[in-house]
C-alpha atoms as a PDB file:
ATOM      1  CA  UNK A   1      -7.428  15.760  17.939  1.00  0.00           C
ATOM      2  CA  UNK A   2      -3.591  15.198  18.033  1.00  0.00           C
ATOM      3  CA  UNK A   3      -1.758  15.364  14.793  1.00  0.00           C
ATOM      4  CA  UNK A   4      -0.442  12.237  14.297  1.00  0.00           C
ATOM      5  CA  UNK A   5       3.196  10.911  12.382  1.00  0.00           C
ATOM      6  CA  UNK A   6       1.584   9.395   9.026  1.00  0.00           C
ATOM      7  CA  UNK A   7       0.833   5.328   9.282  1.00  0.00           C
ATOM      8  CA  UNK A   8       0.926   5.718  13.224  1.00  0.00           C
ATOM      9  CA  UNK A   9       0.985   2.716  14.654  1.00  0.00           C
ATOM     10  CA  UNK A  10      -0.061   4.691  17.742  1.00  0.00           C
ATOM     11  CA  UNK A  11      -4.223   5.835  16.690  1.00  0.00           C
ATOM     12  CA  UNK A  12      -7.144   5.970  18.139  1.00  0.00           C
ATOM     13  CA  UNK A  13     -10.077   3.868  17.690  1.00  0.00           C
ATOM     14  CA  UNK A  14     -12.936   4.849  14.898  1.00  0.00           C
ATOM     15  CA  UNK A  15     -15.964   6.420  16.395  1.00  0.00           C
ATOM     16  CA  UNK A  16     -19.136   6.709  13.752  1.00  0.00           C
ATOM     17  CA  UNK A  17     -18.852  10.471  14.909  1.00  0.00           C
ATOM     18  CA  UNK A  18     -15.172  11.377  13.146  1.00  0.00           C
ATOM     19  CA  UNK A  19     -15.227  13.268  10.900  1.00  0.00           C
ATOM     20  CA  UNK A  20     -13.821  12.491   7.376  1.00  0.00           C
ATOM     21  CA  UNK A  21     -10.921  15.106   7.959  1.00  0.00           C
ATOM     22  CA  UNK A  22     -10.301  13.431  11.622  1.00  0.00           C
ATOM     23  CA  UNK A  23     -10.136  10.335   9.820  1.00  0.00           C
ATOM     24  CA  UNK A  24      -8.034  10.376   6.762  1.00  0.00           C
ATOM     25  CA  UNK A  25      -5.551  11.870   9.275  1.00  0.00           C
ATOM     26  CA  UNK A  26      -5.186   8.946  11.549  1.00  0.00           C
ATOM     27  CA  UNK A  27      -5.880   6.319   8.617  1.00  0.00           C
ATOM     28  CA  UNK A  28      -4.115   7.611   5.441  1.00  0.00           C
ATOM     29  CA  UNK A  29      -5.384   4.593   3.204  1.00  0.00           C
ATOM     30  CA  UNK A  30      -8.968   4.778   4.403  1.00  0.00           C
ATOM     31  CA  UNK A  31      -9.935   7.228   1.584  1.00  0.00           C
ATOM     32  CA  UNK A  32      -8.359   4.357  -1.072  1.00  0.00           C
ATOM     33  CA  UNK A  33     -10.060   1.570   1.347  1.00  0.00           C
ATOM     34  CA  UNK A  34     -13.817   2.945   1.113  1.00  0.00           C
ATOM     35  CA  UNK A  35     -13.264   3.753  -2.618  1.00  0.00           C
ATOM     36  CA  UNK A  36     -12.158  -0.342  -2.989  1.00  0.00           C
ATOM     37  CA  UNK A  37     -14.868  -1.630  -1.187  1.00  0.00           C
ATOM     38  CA  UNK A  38     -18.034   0.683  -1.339  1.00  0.00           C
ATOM     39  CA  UNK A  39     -16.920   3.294  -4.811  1.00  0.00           C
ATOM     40  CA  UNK A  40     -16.877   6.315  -2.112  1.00  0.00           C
ATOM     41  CA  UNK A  41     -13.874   9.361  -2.429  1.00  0.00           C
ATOM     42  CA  UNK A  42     -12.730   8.420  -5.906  1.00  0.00           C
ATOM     43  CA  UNK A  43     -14.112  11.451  -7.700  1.00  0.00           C
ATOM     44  CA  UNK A  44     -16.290  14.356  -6.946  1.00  0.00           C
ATOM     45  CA  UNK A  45     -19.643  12.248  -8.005  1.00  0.00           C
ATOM     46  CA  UNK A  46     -18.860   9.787  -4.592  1.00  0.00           C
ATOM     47  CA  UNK A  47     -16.428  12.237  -2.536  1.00  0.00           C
ATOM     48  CA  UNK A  48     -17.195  14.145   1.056  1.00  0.00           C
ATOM     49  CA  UNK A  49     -16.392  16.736   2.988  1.00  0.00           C
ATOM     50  CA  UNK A  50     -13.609  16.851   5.667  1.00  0.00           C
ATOM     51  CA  UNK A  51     -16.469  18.087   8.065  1.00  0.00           C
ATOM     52  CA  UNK A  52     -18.764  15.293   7.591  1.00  0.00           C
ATOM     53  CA  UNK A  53     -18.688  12.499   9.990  1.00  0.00           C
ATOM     54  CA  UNK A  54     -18.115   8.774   8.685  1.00  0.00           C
ATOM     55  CA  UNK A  55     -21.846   7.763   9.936  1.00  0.00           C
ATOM     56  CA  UNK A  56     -23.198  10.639   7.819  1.00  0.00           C
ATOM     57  CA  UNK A  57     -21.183   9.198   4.999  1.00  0.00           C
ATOM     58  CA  UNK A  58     -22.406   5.827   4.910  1.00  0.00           C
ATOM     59  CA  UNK A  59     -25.914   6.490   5.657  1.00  0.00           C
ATOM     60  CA  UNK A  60     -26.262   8.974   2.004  1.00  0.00           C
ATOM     61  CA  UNK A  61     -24.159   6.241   0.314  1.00  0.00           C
ATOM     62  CA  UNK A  62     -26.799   3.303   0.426  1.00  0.00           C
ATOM     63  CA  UNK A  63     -27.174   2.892   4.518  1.00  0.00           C
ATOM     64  CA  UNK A  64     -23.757   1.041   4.738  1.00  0.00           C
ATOM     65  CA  UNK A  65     -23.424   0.183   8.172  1.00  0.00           C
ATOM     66  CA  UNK A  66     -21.026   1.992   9.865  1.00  0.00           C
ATOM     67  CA  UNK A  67     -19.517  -0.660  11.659  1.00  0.00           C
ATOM     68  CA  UNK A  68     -18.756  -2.781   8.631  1.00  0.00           C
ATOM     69  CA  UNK A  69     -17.107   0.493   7.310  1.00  0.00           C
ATOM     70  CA  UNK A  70     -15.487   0.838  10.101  1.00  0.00           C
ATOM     71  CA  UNK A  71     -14.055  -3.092  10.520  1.00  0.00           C
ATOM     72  CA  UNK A  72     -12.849  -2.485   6.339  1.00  0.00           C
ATOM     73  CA  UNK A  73     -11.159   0.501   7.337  1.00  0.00           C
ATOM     74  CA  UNK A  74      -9.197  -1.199  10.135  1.00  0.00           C
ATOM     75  CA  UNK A  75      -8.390  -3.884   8.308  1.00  0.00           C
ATOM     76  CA  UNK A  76      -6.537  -2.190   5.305  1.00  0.00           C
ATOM     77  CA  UNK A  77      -4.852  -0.280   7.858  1.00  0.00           C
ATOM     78  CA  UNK A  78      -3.340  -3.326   8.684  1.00  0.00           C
ATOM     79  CA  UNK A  79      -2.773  -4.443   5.422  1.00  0.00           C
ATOM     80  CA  UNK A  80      -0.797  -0.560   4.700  1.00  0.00           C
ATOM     81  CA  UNK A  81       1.189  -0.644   8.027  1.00  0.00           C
ATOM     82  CA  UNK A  82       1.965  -4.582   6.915  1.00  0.00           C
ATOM     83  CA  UNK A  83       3.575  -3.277   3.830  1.00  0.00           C
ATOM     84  CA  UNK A  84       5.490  -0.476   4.974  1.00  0.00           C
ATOM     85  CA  UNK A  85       9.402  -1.030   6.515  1.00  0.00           C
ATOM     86  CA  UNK A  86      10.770   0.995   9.069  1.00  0.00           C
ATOM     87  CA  UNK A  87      13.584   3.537   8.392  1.00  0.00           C
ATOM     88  CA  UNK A  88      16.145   1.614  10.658  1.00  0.00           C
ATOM     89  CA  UNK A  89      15.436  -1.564   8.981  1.00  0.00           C
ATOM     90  CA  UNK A  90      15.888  -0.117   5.433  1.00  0.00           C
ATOM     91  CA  UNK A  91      19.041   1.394   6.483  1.00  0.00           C
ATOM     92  CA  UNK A  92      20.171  -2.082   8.007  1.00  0.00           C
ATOM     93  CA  UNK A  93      19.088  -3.572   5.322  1.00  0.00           C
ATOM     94  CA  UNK A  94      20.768  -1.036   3.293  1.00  0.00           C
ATOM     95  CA  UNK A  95      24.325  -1.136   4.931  1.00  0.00           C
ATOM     96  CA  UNK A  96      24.057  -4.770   4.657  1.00  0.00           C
ATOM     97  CA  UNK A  97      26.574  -6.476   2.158  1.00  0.00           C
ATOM     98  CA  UNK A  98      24.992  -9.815   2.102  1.00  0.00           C
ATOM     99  CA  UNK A  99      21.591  -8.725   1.804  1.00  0.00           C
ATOM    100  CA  UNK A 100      19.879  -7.423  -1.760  1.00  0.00           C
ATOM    101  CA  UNK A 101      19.218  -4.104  -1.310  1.00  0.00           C
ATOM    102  CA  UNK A 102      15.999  -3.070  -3.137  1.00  0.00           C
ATOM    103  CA  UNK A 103      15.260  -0.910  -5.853  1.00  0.00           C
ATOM    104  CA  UNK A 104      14.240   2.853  -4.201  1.00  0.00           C
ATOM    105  CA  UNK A 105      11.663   5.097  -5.825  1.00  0.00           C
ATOM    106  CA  UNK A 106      11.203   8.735  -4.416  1.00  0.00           C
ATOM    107  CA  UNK A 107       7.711  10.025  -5.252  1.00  0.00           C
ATOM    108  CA  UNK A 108       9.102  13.556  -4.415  1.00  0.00           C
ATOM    109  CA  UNK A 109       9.711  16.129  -6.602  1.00  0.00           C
ATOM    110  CA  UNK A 110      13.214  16.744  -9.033  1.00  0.00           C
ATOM    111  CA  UNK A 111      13.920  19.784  -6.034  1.00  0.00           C
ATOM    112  CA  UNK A 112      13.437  18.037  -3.059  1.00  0.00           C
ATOM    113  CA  UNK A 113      15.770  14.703  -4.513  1.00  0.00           C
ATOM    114  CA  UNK A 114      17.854  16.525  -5.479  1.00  0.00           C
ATOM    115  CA  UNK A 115      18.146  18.300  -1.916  1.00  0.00           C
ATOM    116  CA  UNK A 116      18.462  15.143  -0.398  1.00  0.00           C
ATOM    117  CA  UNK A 117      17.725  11.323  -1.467  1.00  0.00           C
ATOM    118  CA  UNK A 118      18.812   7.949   0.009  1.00  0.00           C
ATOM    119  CA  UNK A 119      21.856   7.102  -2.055  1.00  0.00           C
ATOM    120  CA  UNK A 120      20.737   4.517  -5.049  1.00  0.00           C
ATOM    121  CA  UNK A 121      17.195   6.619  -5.485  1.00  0.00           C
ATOM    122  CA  UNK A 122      15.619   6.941  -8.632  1.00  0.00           C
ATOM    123  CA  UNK A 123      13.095   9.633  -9.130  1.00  0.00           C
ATOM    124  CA  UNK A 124       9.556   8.220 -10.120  1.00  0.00           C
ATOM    125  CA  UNK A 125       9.115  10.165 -13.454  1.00  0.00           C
ATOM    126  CA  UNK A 126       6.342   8.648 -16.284  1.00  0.00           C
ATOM    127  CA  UNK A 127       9.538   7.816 -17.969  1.00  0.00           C
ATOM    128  CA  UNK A 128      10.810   5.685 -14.891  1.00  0.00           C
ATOM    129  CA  UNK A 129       7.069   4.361 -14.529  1.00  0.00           C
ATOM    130  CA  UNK A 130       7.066   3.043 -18.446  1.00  0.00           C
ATOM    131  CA  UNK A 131      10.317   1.395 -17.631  1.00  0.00           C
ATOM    132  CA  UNK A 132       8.798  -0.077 -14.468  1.00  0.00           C
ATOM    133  CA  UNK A 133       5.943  -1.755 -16.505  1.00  0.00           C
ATOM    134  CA  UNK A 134       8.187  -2.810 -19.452  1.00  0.00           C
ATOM    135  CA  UNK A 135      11.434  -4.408 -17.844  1.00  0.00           C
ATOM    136  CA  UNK A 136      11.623  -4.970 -13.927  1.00  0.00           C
ATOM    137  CA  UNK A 137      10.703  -8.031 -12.895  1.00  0.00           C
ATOM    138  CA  UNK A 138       7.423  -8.467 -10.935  1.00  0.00           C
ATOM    139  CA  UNK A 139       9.016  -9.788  -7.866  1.00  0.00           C
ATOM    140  CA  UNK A 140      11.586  -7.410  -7.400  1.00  0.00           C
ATOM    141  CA  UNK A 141      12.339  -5.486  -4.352  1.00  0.00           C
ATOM    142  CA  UNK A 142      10.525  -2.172  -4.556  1.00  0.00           C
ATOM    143  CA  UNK A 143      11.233   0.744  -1.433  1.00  0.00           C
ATOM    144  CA  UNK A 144       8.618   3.680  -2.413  1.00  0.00           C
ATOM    145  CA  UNK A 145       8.954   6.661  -0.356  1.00  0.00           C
ATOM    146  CA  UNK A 146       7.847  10.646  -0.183  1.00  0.00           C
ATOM    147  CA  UNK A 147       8.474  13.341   2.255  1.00  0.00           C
ATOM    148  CA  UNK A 148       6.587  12.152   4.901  1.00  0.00           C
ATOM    149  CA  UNK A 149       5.142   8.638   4.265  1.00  0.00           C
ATOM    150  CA  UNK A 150       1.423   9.955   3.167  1.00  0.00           C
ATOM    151  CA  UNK A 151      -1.156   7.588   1.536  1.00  0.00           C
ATOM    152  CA  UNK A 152       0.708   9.200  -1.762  1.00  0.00           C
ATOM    153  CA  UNK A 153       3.404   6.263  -1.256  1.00  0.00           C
ATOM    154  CA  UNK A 154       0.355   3.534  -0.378  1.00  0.00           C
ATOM    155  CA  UNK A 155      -1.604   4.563  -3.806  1.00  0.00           C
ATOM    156  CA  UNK A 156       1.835   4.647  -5.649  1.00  0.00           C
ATOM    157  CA  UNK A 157       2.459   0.852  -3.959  1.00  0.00           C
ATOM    158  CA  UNK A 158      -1.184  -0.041  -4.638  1.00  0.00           C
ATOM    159  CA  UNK A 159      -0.944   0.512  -8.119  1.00  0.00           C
ATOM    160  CA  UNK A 160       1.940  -1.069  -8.955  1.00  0.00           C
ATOM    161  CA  UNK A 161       0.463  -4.114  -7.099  1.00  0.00           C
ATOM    162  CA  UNK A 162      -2.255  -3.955  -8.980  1.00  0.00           C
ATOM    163  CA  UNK A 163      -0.440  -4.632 -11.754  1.00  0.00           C
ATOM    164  CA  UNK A 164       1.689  -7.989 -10.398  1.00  0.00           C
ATOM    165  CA  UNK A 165       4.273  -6.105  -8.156  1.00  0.00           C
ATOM    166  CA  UNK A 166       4.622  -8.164  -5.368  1.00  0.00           C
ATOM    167  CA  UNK A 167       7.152  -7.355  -3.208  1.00  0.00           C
ATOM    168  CA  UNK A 168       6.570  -3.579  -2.780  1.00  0.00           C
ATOM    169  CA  UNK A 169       6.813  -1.514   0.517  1.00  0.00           C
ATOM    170  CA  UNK A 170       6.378   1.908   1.216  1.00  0.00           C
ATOM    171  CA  UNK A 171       9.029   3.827   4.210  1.00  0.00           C
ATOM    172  CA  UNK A 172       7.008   3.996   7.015  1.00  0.00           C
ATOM    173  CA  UNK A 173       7.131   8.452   7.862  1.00  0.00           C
ATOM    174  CA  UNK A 174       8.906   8.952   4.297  1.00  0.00           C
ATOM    175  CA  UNK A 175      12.211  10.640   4.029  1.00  0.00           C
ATOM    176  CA  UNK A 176      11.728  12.932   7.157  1.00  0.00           C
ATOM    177  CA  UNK A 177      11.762   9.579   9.345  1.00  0.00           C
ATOM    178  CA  UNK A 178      14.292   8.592   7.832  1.00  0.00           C
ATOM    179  CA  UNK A 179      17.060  11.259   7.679  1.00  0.00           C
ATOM    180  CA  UNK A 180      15.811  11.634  12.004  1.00  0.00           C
ATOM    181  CA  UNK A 181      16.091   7.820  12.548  1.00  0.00           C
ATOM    182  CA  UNK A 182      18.534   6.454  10.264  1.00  0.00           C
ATOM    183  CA  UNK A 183      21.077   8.998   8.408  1.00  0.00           C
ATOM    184  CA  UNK A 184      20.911  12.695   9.593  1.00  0.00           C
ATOM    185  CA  UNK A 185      23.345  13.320   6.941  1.00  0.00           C
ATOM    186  CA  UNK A 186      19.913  13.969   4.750  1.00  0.00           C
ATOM    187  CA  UNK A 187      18.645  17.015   4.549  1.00  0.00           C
ATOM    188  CA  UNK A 188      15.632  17.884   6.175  1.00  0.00           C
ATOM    189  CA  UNK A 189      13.055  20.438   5.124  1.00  0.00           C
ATOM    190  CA  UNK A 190       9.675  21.627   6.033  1.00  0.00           C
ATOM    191  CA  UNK A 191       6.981  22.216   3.377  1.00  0.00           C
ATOM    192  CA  UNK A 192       4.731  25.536   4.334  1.00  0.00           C
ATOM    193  CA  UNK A 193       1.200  25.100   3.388  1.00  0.00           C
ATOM    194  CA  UNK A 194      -0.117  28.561   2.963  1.00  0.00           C
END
């Protein structure tokens, strides 16, 4: 299977045959959508393997039929991709002097800000998340973004709507996308997985 940018717009169909791995790949939020809906991949009691396929996950986990799985799974995509802004529209937006700009939360670590942020970042710390909950106001303008726009940024943006957020996005291919489309005056980096 191709690797494909994170929150593709650009995926394949589901088949009942992909395999978990295949899946979470193409459809970063479908590991937070099957948790939502049917309590599977939330802990180690209800997780799976990358090797099994989606069929063999919701036949042990009470015969849920695949192709409701598979409809849910679609769905929330939409919903993720729905929620996400593009890196030239943020920039635009950005550059803008009539328009707000909103408030921008890297999820990466002290390093890689450091290395290079959008100007007006904050890093998301526990001290930054406290403040977050106390003081901003629940309808403000939230931008959450990571290196490369993984379903890190969509749990990060799902929890603070869970909690009355309503007007928060995550950048659509993270800060990678957005220093290639928008500002190449960012740094960009590769992380080796060993």
């Amino acid at each position: 299977m191709a690797t494909l940018h994170p929150m593709s717009t650009n995926i394949s169909p589901i088949a009942p045959d992909i395999t978990m791995g295949a899946l979470l790949e193409s459809y970063p939020g479908a590991q937070r959508a099957m948790f939502a809906k049917y309590h599977i991949g939330g802990c180690k009691s209800c997780g799976f393997r990358p090797d099994e396929t989606l069929a063999e996950v919701c036949e042990r986990n009470d015969n849920i039929a695949v192709d409701d799985a598979i409809a849910h799974i679609q769905e929330a995509h939409t919903r993720d991709l729905a929620s996400q802004i593009i890196p030239t529209d943020l920039k635009a937006q950005l550059d803008a002097p009539d328009l707000p700009s909103p408030q921008l939360l890297d999820l990466r670590t002290r390093e890689e800000h450091e290395n290079g942020s959008i100007t007006g970042t904050e890093l998301f710390t526990q001290d930054k998340l406290q403040e977050i909950m106390g003081s901003w106001e629940k309808d403000r303008e939230i931008v959450i973004y990571d290196h490369l726009g993984t379903s890190t940024c969509m749990d990060a943006a799902a929890y603070l709507q869970g909690h009355g957020f309503t007007n928060v996005k995550t950048l659509r291919g993270g800060i990678d996308a957005y220093a290639q489309e928008a500002d190449n005056s960012i740094n960009r980096y590769r992380i080796e997985i060993a």
